[in-house]
Protein backbone atom coordinates (compact mmCIF):
# COMPACT_ATOMS: atom_id res chain seq x y z
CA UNK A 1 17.72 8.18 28.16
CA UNK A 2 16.35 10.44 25.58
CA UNK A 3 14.18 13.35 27.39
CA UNK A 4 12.38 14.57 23.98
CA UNK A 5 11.27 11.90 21.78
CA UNK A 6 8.95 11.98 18.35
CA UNK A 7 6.96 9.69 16.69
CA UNK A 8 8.14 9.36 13.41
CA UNK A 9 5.57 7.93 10.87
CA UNK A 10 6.68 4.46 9.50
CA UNK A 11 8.40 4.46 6.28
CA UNK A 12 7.69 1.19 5.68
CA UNK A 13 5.77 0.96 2.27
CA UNK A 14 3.35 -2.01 3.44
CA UNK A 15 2.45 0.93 6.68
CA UNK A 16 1.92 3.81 4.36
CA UNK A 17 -0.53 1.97 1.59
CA UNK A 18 -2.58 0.64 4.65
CA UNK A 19 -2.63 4.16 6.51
CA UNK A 20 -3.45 5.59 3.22
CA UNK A 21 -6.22 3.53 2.51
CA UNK A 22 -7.92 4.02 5.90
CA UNK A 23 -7.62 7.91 5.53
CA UNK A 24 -8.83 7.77 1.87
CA UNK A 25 -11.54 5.78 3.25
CA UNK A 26 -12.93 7.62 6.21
CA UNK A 27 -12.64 11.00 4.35
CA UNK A 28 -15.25 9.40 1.24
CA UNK A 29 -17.48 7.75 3.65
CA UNK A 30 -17.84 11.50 5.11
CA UNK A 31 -18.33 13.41 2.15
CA UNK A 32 -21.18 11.00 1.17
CA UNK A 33 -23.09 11.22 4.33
CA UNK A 34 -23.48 14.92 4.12
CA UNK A 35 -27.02 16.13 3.35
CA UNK A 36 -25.86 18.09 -0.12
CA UNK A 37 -25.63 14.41 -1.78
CA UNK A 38 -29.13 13.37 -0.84
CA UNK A 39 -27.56 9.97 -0.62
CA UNK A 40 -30.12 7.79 1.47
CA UNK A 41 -28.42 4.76 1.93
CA UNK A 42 -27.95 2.86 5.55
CA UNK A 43 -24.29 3.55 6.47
CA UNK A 44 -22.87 0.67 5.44
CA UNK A 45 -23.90 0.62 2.38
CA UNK A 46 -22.26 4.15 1.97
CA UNK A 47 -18.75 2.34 3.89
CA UNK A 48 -19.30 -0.47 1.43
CA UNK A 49 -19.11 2.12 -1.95
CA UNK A 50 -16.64 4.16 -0.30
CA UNK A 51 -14.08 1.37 0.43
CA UNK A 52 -13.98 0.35 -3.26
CA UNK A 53 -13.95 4.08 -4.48
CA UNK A 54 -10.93 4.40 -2.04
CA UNK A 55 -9.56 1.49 -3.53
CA UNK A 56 -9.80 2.60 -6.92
CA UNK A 57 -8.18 6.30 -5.69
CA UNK A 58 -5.19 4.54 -4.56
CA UNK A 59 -4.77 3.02 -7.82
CA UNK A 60 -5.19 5.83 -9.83
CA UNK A 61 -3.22 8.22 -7.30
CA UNK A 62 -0.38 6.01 -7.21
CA UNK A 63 0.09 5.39 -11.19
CA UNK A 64 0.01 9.29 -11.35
CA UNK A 65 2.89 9.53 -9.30
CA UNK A 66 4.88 6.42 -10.96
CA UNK A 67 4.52 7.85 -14.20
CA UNK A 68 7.71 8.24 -15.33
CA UNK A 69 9.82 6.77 -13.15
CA UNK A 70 8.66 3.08 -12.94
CA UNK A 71 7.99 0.78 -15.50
CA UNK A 72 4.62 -1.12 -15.63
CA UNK A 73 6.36 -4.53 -14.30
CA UNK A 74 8.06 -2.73 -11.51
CA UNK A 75 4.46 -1.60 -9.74
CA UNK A 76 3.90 -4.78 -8.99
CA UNK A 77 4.96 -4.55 -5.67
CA UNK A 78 2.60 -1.52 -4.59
CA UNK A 79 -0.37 -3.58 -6.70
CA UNK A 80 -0.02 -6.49 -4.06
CA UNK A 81 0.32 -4.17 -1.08
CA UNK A 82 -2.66 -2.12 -1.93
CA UNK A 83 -4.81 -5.34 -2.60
CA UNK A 84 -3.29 -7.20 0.73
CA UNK A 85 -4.64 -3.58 2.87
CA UNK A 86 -8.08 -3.40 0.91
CA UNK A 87 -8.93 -7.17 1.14
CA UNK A 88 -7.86 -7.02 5.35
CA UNK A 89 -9.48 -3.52 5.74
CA UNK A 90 -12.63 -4.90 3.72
CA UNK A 91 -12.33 -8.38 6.19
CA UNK A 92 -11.83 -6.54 9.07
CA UNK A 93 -15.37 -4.04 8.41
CA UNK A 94 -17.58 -6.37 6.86
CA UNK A 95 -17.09 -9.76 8.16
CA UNK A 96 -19.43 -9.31 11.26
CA UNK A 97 -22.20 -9.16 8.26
CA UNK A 98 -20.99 -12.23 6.82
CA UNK A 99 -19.08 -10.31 4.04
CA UNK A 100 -15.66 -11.28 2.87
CA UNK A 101 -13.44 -10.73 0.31
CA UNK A 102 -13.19 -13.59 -1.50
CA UNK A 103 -16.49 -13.88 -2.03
CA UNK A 104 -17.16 -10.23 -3.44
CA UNK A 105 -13.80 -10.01 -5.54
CA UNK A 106 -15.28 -10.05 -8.78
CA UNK A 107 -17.93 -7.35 -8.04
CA UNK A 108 -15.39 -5.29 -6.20
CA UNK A 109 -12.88 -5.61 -9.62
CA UNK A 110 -15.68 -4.90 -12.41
CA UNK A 111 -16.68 -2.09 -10.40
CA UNK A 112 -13.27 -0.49 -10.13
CA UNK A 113 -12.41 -1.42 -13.66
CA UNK A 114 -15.75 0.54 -14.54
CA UNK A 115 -14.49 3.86 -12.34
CA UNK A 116 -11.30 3.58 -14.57
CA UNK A 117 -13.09 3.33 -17.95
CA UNK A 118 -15.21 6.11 -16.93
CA UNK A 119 -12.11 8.11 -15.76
CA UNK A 120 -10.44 7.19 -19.25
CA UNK A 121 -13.31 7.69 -21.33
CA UNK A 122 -14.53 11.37 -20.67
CA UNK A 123 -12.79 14.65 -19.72
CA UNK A 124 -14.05 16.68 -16.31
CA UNK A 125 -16.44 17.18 -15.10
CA UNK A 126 -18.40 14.30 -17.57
CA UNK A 127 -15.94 11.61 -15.95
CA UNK A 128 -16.65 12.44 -12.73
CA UNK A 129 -20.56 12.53 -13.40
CA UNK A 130 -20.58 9.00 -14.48
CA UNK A 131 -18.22 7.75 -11.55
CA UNK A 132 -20.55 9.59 -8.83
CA UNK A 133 -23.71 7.41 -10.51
CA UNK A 134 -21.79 4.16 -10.42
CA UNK A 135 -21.26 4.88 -6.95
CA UNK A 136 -24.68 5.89 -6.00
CA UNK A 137 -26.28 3.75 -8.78
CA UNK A 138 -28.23 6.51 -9.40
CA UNK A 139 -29.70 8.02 -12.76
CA UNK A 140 -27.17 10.03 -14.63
CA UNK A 141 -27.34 13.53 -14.01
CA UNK A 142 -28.79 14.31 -18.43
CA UNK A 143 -31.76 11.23 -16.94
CA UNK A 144 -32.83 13.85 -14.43
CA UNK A 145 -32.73 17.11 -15.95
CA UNK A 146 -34.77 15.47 -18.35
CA UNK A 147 -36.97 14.13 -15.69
CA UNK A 148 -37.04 17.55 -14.32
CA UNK A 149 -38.09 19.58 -16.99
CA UNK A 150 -41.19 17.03 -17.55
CA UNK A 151 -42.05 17.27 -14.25
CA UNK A 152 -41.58 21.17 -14.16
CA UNK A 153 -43.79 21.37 -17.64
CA UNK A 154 -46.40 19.42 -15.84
CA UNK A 155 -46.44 21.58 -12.58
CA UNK A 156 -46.97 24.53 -15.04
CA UNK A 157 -49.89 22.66 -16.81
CA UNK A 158 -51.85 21.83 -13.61
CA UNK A 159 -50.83 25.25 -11.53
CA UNK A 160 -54.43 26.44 -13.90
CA UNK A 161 -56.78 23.90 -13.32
CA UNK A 162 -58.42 23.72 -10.29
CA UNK A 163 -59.42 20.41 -10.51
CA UNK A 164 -55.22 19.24 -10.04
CA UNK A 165 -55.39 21.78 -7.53
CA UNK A 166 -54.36 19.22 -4.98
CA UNK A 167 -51.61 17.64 -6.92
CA UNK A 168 -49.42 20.61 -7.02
CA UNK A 169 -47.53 20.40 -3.57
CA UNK A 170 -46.88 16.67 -4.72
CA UNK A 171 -45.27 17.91 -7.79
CA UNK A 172 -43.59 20.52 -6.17
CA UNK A 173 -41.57 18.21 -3.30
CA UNK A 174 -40.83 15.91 -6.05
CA UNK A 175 -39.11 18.79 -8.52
CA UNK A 176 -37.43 20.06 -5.02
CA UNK A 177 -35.93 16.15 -5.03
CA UNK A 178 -34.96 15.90 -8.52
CA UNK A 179 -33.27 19.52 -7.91
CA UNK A 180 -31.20 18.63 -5.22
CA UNK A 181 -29.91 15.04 -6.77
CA UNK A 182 -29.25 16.80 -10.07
CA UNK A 183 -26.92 19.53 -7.66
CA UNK A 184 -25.61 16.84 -6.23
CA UNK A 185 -23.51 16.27 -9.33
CA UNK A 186 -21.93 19.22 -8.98
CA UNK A 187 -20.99 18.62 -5.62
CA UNK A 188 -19.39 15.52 -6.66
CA UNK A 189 -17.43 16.87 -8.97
CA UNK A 190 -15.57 18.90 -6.91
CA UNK A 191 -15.49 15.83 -4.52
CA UNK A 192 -13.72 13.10 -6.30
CA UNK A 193 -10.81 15.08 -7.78
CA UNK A 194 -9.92 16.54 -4.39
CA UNK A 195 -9.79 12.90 -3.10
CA UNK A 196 -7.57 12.43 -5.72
CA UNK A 197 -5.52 15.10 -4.64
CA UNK A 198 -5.71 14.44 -1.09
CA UNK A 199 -4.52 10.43 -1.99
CA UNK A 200 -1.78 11.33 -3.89
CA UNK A 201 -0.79 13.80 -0.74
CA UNK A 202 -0.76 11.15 1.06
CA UNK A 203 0.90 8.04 -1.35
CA UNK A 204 3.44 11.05 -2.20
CA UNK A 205 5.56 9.91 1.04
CA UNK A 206 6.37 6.07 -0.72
CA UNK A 207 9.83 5.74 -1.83
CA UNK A 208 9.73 4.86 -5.32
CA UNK A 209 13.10 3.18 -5.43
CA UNK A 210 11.83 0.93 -2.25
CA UNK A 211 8.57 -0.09 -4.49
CA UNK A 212 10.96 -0.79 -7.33
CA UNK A 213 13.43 -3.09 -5.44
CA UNK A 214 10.37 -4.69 -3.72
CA UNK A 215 8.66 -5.45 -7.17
CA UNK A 216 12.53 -7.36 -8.16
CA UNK A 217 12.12 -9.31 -4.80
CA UNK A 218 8.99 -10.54 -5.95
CA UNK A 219 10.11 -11.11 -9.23
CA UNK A 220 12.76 -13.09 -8.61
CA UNK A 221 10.31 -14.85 -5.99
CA UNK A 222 7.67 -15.93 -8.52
CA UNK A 223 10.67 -17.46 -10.46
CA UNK A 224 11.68 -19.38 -8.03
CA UNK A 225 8.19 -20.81 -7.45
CA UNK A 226 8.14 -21.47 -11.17
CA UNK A 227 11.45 -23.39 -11.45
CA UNK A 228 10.01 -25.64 -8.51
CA UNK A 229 7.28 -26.36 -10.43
CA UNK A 230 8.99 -27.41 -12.94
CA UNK A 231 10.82 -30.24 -11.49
């Protein structure tokens, strides 16, 4: 009998994407509840966003870390995993609201699509900008500068006439909003690349060789299937 023991974490590939995904998860759906994003969204709709931002991290994360040493056919594997964890995590959450996966699949895949032609399309920190308002579905961050400076123009215009006398604290707590969700760009793009980092931390444990020869197995599956079909 062994007196010391440790719990080693499970090397199993199918373990690490789930694990990954539920850390990736819970670490976005904290960032966005905290009062510098001026998100105000019920929970769930912030878990909702969060999942499929996750899912899109893992995506990105892991063909980061594949560059280079697997081919585009031999990510298969991981691809399957990943969708297998999101589509049971996403189950699992959302079915007691009579969400499933099934049914939101196509929304759920044009929005991560959309997070990787953003990603693609600009450099930092403009990438990031347009992936925080997909998220939020928010105005873009140049819709309320502008927004701000009209409003800030106007404050100045009624600030000397008495008769708008009483408009000015309304002007003032709405320029206090627009500041804060402008800011709140900046705060997310500092956000979103350290998730990146902080998935590929945690994807950086998968053994690439074990993704490989799974992608073969599945290969040589889907062959099979095909053959069958056949005759």
């Amino acid at each position: 009998m062994k007196i010391f023991s440790r719990n080693k974490e499970s090397k199993d590939p199918a373990d690490i994407i789930a694990n990954c995904l539920t850390a990736v998860v819970n670490r976005i759906t904290d960032s966005l509840s905290e009062e510098t994003y001026r998100w105000s969204k019920p929970w769930g709709v912030k878990r909702f966003e969060s999942m499929i931002l996750a899912k899109f991290l893992m995506d990105y994360s892991f063909n980061g870390l594949a560059d280079g040493k697997l081919k585009d056919d031999e990510k298969s594997s991981f691809e399957s995993l990943c969708l297998d964890a999101f589509s049971k995590k996403f189950n699992d959450e959302f079915s007691s609201v009579a969400l499933n996966f099934e049914d939101m699949q196509e929304e759920i895949t044009g929005k991560i699509e959309a997070y990787h032609d953003a990603r693609r399309s600009g450099r930092p920190p403009k990438c990031w900008h347009e992936i925080y308002t997909l998220i939020t579905r928010s105005k873009s961050k140049e819709e309320l500068e502008e927004d701000l400076q009209k409003k800030t123009a106007g404050l100045e215009l009624i600030k000397g006439n008495q008769a708008f006398a009483g408009m000015v604290p309304q002007y003032q707590a709405q320029i206090k909003i627009l500041t804060d969700k402008a800011d709140a760009f900046e705060s997310a793009e500092m956000m979103l690349p350290h998730m990146v980092r902080f998935t590929k931390e945690k994807l950086r444990v998968l053994n690439m060789k074990k993704i490989k020869a799974l992608s073969k197995k599945m290969a040589k599956k889907d062959k099979g299937k095909d053959k069958k079909k056949k005759k």
